[in-house]
PDB file of N, CA and C in Angstrom:
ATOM      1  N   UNK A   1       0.835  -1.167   0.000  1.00  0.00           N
ATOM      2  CA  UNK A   1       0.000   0.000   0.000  1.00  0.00           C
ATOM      3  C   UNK A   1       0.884   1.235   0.000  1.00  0.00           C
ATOM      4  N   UNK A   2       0.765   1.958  -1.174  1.00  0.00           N
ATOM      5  CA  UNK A   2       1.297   3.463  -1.257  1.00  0.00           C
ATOM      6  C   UNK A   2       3.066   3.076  -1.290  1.00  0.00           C
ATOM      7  N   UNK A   3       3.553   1.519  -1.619  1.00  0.00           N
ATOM      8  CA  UNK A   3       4.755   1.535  -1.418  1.00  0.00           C
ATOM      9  C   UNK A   3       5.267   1.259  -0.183  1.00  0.00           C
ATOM     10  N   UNK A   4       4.511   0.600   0.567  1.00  0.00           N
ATOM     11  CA  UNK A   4       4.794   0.476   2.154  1.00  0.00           C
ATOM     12  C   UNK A   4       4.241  -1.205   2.380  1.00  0.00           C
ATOM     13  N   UNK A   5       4.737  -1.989   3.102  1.00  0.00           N
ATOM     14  CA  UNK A   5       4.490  -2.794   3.636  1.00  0.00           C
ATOM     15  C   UNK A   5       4.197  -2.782   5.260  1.00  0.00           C
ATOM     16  N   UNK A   6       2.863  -2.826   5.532  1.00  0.00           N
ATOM     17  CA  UNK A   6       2.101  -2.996   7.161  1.00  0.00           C
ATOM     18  C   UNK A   6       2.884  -4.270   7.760  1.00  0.00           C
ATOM     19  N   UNK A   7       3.141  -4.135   8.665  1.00  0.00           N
ATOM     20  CA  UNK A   7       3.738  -5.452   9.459  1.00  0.00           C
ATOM     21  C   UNK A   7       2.900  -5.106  10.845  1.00  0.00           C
ATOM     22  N   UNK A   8       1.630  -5.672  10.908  1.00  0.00           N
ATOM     23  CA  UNK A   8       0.603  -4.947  12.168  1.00  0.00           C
ATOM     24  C   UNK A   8       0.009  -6.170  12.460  1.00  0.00           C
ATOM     25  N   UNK A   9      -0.668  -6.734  13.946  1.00  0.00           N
ATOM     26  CA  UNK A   9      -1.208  -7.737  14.993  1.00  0.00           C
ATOM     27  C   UNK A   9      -2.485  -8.060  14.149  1.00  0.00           C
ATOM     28  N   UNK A  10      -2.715  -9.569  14.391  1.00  0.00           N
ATOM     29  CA  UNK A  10      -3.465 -10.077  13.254  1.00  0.00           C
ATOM     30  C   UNK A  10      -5.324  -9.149  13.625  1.00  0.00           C
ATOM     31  N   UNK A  11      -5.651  -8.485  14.730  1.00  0.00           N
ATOM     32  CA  UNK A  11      -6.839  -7.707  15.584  1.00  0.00           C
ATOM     33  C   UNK A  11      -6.890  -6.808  14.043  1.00  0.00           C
ATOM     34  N   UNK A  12      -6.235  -6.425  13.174  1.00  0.00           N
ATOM     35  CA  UNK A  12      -6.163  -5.191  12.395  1.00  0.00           C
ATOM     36  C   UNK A  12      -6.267  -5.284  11.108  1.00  0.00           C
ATOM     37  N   UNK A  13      -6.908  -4.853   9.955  1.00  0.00           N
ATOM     38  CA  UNK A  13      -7.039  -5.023   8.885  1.00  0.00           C
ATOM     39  C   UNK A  13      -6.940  -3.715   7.911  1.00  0.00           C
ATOM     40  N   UNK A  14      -5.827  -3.348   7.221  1.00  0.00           N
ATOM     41  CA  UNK A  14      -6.401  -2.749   6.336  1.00  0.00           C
ATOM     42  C   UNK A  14      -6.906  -2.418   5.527  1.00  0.00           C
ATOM     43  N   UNK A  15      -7.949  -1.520   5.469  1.00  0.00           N
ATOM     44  CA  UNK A  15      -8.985  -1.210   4.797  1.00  0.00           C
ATOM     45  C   UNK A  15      -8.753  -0.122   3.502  1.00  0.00           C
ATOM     46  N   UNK A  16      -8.199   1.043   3.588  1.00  0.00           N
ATOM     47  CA  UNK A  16      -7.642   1.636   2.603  1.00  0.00           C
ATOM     48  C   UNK A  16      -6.445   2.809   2.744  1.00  0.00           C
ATOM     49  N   UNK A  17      -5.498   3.361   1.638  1.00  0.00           N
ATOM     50  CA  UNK A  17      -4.247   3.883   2.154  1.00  0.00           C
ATOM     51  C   UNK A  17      -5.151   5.662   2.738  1.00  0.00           C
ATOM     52  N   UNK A  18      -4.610   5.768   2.843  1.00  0.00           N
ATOM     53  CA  UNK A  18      -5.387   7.466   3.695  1.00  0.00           C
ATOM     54  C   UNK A  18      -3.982   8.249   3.017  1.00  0.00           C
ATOM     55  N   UNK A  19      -2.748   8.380   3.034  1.00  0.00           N
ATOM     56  CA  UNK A  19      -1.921   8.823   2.835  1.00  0.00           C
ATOM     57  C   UNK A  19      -0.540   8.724   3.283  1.00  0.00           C
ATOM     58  N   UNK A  20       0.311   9.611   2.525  1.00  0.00           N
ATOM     59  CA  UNK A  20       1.922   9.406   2.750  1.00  0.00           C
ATOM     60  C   UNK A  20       2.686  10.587   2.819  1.00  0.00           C
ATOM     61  N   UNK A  21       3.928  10.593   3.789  1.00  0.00           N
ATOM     62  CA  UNK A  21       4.323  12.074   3.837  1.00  0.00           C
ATOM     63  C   UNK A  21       5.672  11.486   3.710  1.00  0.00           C
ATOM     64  N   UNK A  22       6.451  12.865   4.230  1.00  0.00           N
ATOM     65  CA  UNK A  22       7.814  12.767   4.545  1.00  0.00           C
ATOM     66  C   UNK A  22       8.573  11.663   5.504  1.00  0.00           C
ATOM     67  N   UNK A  23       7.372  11.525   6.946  1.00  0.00           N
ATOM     68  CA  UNK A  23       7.471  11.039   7.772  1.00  0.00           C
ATOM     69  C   UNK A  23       7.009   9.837   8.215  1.00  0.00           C
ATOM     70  N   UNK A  24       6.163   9.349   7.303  1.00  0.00           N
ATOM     71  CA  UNK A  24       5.149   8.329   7.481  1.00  0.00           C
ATOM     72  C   UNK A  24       4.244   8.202   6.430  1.00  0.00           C
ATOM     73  N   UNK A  25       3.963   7.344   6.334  1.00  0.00           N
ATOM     74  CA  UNK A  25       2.062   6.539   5.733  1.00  0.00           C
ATOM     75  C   UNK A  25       1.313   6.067   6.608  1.00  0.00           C
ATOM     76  N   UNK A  26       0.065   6.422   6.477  1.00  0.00           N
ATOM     77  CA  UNK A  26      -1.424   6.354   6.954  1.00  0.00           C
ATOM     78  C   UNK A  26      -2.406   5.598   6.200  1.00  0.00           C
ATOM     79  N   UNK A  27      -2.448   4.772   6.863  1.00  0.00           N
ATOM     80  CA  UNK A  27      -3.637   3.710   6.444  1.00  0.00           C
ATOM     81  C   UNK A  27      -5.209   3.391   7.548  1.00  0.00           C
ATOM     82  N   UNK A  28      -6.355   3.558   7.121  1.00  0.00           N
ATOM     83  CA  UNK A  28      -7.481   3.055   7.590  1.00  0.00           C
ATOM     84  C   UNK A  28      -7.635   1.738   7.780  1.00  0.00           C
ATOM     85  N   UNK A  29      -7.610   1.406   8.979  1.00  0.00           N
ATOM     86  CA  UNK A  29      -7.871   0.177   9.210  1.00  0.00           C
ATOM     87  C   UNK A  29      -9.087  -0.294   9.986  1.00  0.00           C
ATOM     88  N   UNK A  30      -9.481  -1.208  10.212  1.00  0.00           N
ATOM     89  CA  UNK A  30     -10.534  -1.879  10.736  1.00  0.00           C
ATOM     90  C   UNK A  30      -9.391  -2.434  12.013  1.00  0.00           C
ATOM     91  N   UNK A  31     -10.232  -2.464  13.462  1.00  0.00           N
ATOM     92  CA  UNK A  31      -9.849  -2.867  14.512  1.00  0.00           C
ATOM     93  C   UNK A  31     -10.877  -3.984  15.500  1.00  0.00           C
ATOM     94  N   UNK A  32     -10.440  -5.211  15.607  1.00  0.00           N
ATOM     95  CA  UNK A  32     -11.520  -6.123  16.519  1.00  0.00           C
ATOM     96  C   UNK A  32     -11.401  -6.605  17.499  1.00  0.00           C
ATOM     97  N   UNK A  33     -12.070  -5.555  18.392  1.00  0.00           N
ATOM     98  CA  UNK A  33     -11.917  -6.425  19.616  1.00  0.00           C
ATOM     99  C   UNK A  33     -12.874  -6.907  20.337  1.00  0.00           C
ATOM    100  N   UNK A  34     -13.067  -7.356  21.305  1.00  0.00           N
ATOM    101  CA  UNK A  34     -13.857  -8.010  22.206  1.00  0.00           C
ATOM    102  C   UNK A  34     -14.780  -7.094  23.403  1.00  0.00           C
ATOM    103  N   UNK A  35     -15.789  -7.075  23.165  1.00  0.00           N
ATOM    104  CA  UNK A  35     -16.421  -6.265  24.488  1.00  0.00           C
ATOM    105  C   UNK A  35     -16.417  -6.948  25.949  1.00  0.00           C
ATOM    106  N   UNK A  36     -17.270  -5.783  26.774  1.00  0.00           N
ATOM    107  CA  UNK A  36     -17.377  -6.818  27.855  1.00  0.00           C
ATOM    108  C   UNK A  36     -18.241  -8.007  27.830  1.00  0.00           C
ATOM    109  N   UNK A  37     -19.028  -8.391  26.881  1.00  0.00           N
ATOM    110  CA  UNK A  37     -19.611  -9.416  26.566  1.00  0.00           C
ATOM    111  C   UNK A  37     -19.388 -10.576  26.037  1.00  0.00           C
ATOM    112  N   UNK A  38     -17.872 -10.214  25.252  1.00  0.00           N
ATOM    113  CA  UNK A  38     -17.557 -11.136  24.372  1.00  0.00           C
ATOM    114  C   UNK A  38     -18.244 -11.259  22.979  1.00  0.00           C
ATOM    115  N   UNK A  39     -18.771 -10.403  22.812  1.00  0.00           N
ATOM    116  CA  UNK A  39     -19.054 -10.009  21.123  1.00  0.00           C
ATOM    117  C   UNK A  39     -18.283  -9.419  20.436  1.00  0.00           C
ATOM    118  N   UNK A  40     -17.673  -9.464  19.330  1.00  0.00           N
ATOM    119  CA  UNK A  40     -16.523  -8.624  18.206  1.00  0.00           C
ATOM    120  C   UNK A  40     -17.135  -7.087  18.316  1.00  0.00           C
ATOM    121  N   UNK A  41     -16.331  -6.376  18.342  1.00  0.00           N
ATOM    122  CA  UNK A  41     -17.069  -5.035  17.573  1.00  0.00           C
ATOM    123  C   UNK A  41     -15.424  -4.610  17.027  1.00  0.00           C
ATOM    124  N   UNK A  42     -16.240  -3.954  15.803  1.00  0.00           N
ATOM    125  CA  UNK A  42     -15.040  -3.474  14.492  1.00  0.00           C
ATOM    126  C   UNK A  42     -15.365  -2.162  15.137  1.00  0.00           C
ATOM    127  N   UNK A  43     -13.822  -1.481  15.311  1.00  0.00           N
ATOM    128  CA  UNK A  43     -13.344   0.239  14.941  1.00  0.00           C
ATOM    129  C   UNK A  43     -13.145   0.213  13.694  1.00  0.00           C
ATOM    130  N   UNK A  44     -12.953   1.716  13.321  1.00  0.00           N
ATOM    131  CA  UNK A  44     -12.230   2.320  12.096  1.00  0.00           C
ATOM    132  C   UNK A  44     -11.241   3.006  12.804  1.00  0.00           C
ATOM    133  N   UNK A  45      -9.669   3.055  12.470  1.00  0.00           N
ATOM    134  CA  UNK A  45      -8.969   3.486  13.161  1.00  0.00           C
ATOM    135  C   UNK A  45      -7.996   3.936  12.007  1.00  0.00           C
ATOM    136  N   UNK A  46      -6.884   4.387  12.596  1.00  0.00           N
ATOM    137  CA  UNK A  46      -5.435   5.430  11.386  1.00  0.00           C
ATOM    138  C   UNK A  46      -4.470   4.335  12.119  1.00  0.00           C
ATOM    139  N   UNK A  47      -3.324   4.009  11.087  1.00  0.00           N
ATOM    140  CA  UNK A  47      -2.486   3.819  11.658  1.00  0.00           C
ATOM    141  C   UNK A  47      -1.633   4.263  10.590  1.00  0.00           C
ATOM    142  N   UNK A  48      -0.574   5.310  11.118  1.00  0.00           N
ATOM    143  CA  UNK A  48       0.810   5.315  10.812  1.00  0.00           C
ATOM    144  C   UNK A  48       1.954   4.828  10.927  1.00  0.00           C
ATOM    145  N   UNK A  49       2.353   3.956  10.071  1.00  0.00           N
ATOM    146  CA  UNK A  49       3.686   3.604  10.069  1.00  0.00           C
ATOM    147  C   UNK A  49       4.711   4.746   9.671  1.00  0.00           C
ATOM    148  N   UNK A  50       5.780   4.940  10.910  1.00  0.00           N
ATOM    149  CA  UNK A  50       6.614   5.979  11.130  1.00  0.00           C
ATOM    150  C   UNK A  50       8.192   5.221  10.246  1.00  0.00           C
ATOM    151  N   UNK A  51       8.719   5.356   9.721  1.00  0.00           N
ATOM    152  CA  UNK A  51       9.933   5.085   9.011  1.00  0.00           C
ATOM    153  C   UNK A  51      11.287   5.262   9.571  1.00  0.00           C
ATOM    154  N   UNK A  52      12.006   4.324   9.504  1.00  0.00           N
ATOM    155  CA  UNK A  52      13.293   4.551  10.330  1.00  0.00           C
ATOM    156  C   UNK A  52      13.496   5.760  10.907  1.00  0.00           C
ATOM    157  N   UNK A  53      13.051   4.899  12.192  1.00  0.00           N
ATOM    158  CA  UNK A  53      13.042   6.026  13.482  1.00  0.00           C
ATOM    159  C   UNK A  53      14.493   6.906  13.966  1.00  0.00           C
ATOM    160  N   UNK A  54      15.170   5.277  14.087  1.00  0.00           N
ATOM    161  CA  UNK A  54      16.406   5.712  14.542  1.00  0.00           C
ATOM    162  C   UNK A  54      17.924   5.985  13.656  1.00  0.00           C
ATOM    163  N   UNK A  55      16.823   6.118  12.093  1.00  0.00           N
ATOM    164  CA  UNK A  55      18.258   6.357  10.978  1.00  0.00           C
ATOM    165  C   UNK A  55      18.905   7.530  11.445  1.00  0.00           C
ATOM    166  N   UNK A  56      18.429   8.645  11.803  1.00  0.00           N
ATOM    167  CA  UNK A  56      18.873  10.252  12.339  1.00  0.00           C
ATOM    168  C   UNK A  56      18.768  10.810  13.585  1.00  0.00           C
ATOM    169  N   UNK A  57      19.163  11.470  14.740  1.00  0.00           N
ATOM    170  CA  UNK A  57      18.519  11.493  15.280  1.00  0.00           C
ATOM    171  C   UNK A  57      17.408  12.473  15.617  1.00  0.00           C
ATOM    172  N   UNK A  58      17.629  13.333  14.639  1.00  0.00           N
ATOM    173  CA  UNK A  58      16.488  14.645  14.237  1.00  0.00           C
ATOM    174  C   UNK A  58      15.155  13.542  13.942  1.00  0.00           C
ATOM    175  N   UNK A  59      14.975  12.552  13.418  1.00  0.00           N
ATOM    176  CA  UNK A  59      14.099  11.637  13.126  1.00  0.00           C
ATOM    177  C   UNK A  59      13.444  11.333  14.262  1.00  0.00           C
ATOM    178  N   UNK A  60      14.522  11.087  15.302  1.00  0.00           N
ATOM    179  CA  UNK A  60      13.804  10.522  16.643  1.00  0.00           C
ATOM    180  C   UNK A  60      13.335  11.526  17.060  1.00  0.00           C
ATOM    181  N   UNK A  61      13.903  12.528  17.471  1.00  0.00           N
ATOM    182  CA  UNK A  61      13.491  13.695  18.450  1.00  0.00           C
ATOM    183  C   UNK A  61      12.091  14.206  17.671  1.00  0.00           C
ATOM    184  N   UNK A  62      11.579  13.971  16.438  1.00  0.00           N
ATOM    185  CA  UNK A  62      10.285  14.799  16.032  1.00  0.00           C
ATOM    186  C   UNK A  62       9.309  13.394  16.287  1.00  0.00           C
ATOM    187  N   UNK A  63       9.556  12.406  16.178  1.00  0.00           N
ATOM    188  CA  UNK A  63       8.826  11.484  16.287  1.00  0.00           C
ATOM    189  C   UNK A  63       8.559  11.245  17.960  1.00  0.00           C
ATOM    190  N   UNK A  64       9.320  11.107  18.727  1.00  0.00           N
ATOM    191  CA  UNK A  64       9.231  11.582  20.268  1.00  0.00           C
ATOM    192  C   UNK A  64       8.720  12.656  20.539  1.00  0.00           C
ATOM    193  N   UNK A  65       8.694  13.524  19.933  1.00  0.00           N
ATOM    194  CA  UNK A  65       8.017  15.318  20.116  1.00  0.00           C
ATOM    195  C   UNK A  65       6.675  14.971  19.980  1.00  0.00           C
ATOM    196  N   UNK A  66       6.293  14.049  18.570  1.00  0.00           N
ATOM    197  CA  UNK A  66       5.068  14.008  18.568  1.00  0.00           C
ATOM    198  C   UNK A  66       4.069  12.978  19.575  1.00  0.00           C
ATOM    199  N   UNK A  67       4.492  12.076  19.818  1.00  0.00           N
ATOM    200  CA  UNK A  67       4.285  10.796  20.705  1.00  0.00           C
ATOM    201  C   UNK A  67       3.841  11.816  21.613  1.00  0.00           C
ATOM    202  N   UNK A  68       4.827  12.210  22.576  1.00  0.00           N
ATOM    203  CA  UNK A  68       4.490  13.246  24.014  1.00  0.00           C
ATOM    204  C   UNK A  68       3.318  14.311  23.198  1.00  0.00           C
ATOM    205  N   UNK A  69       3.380  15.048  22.933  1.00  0.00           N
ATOM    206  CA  UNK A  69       2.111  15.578  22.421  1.00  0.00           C
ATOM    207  C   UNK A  69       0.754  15.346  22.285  1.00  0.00           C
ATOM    208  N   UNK A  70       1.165  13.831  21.265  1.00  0.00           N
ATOM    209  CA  UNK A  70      -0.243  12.723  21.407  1.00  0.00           C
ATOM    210  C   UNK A  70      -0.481  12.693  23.059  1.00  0.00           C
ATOM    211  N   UNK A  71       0.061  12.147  23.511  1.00  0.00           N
ATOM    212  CA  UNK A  71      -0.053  11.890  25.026  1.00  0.00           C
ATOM    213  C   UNK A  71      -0.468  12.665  25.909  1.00  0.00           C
ATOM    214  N   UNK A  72       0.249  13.909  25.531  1.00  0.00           N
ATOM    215  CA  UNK A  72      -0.120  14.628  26.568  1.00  0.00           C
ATOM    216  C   UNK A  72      -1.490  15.808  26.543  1.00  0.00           C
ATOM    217  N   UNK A  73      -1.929  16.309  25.116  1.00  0.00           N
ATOM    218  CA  UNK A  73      -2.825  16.639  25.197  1.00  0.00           C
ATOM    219  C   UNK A  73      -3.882  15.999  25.017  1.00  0.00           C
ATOM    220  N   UNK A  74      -4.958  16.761  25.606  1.00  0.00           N
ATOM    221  CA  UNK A  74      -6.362  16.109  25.614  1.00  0.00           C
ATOM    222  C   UNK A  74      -7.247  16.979  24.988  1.00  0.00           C
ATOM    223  N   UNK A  75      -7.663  17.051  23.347  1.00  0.00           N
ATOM    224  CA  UNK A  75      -8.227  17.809  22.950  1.00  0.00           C
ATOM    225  C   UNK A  75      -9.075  17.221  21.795  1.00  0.00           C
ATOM    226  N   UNK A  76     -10.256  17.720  21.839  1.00  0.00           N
ATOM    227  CA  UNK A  76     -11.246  17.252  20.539  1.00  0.00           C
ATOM    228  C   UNK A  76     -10.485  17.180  19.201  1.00  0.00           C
ATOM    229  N   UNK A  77      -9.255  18.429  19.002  1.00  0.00           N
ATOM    230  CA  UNK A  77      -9.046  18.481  17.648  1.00  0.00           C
ATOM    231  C   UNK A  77      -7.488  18.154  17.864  1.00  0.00           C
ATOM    232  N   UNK A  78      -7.004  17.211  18.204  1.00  0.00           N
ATOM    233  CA  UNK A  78      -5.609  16.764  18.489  1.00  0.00           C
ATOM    234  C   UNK A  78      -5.884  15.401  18.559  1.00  0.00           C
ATOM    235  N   UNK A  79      -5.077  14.687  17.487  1.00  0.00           N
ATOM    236  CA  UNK A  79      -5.203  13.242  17.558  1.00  0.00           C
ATOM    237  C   UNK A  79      -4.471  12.659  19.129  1.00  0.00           C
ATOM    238  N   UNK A  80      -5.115  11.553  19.412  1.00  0.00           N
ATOM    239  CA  UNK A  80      -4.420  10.606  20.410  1.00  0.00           C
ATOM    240  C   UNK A  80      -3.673   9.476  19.898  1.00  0.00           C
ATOM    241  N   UNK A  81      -2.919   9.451  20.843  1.00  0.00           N
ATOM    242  CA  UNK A  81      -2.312   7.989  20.374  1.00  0.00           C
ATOM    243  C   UNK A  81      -3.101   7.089  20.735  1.00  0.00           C
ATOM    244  N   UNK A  82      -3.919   5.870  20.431  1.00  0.00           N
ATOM    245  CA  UNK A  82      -4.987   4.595  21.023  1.00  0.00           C
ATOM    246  C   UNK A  82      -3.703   3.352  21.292  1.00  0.00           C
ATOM    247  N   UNK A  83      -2.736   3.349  20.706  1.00  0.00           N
ATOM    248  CA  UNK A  83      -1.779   2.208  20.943  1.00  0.00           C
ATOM    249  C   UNK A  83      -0.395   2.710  19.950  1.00  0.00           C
ATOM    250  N   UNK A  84       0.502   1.964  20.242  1.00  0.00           N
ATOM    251  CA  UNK A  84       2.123   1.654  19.726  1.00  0.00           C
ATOM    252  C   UNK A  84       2.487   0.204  19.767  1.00  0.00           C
ATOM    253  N   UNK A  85       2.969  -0.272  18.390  1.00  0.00           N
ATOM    254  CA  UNK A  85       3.151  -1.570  18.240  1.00  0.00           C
ATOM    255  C   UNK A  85       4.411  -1.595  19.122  1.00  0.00           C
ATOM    256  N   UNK A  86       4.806  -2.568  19.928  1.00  0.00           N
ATOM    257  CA  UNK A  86       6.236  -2.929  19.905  1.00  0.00           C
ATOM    258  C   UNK A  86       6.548  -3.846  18.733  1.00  0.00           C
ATOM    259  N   UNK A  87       8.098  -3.539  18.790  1.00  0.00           N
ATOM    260  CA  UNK A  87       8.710  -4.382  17.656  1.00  0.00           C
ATOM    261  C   UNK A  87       8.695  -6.032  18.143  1.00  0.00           C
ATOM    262  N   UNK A  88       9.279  -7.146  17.410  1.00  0.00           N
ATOM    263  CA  UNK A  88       9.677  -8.079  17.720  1.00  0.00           C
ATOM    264  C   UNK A  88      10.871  -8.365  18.220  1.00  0.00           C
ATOM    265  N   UNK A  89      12.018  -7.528  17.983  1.00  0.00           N
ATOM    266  CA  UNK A  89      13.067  -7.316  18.618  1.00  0.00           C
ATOM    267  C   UNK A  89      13.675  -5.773  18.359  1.00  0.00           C
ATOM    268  N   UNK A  90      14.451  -5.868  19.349  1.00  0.00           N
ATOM    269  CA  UNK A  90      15.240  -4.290  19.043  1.00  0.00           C
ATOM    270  C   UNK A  90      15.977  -4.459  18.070  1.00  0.00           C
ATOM    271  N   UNK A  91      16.879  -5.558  17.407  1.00  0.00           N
ATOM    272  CA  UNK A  91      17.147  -5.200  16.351  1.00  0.00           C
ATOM    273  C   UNK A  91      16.186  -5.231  14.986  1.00  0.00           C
ATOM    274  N   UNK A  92      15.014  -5.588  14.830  1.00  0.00           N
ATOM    275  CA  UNK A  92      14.044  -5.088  14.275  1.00  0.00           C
ATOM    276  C   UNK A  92      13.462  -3.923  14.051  1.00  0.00           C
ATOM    277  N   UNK A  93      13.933  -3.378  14.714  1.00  0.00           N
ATOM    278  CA  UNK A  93      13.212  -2.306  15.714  1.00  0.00           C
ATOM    279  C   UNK A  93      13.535  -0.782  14.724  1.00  0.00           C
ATOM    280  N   UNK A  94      12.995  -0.533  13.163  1.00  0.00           N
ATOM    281  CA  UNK A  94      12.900   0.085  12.334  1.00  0.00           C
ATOM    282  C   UNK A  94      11.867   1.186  12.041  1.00  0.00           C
ATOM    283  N   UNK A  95      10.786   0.549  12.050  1.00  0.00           N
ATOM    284  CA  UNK A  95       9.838   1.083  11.971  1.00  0.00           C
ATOM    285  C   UNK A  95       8.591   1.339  13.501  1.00  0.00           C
ATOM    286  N   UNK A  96       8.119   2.109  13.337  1.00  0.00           N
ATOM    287  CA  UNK A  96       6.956   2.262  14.455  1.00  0.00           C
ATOM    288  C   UNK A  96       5.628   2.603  14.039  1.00  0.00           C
ATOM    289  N   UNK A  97       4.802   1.910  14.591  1.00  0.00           N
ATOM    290  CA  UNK A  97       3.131   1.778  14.023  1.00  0.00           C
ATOM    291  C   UNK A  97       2.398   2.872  15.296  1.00  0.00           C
ATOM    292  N   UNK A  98       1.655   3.464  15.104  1.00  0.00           N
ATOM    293  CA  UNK A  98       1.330   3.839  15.881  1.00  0.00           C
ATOM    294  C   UNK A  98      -0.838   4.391  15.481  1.00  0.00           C
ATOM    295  N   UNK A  99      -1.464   3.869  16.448  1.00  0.00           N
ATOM    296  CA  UNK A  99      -2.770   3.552  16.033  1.00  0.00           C
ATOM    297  C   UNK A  99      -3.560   4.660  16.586  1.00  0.00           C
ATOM    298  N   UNK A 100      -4.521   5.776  15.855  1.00  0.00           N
ATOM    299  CA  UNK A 100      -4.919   7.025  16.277  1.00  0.00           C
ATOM    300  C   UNK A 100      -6.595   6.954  16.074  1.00  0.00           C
ATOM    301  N   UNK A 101      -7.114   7.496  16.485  1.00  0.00           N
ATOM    302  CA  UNK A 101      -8.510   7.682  15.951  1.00  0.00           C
ATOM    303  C   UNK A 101      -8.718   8.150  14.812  1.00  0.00           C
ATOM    304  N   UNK A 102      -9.736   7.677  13.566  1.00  0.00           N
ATOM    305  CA  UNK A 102      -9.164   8.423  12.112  1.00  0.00           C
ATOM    306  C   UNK A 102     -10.353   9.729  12.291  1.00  0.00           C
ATOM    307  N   UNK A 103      -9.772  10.402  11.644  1.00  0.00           N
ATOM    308  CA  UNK A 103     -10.884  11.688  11.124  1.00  0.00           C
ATOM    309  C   UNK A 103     -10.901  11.782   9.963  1.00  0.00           C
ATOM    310  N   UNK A 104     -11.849  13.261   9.704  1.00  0.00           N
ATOM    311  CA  UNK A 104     -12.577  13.152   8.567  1.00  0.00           C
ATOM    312  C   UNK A 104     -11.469  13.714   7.709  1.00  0.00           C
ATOM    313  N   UNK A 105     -10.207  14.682   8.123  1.00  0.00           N
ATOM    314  CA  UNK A 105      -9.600  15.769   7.313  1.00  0.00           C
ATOM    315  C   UNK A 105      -8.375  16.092   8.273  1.00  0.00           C
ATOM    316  N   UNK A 106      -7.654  16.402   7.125  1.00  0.00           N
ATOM    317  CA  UNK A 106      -6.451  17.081   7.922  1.00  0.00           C
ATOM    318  C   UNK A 106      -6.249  18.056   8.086  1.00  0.00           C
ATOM    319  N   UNK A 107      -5.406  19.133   8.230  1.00  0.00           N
ATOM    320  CA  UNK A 107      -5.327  20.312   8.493  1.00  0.00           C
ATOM    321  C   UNK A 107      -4.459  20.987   7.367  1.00  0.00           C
ATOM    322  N   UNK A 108      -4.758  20.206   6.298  1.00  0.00           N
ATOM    323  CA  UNK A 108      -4.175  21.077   4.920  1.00  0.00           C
ATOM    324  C   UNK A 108      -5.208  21.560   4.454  1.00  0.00           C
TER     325      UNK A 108
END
């Protein structure tokens, strides 16, 4: 998708590419989890795959800038972070997924 290969937990499906930047690609995905009942219910969710994190370290520090941000504010019009894949190992440890609530538009 868009030139990117998803490497994401089998709960996740993608559904279609949303977009690609400098920093990342964004894909719509479908999310399933389990209620308190034990019935499936599907999200629609964003996930960005972030691109060698640790090739630069200007790379890290904006990608950490943004993480804390996600985190730390709490605002209607500021995405959250909902999850962060860990890798399978640290030397794997290339890329970062990171799973947001999708919206309708960006701020271009």
């Amino acid at each position: 998708m868009l030139g990117e290969e998803f490497k994401i937990p089998s709960n996740y499906q993608i559904v279609d590419p949303l977009g690609s930047g400098a920093y990342g690609t964004v894909a719509a995905a479908k999310e399933t989890t389990l209620d308190e009942n034990g019935k499936q219910v599907e999200t629609l969710v964003a996930i960005k795959k972030i691109n060698k994190v640790f090739e630069h370290k200007v790379y890290a520090q904006r990608t950490l800038r943004e993480l804390k941000i996600m985190r730390l504010l709490e605002h209607e019009n500021v995405l959250a972070a909902r999850s962060i894949f860990l890798p399978e190992s640290v030397d794997k440890f290339t890329s970062l997924y990171v799973v947001m609530d999708i919206m309708e538009t960006d701020l271009a």
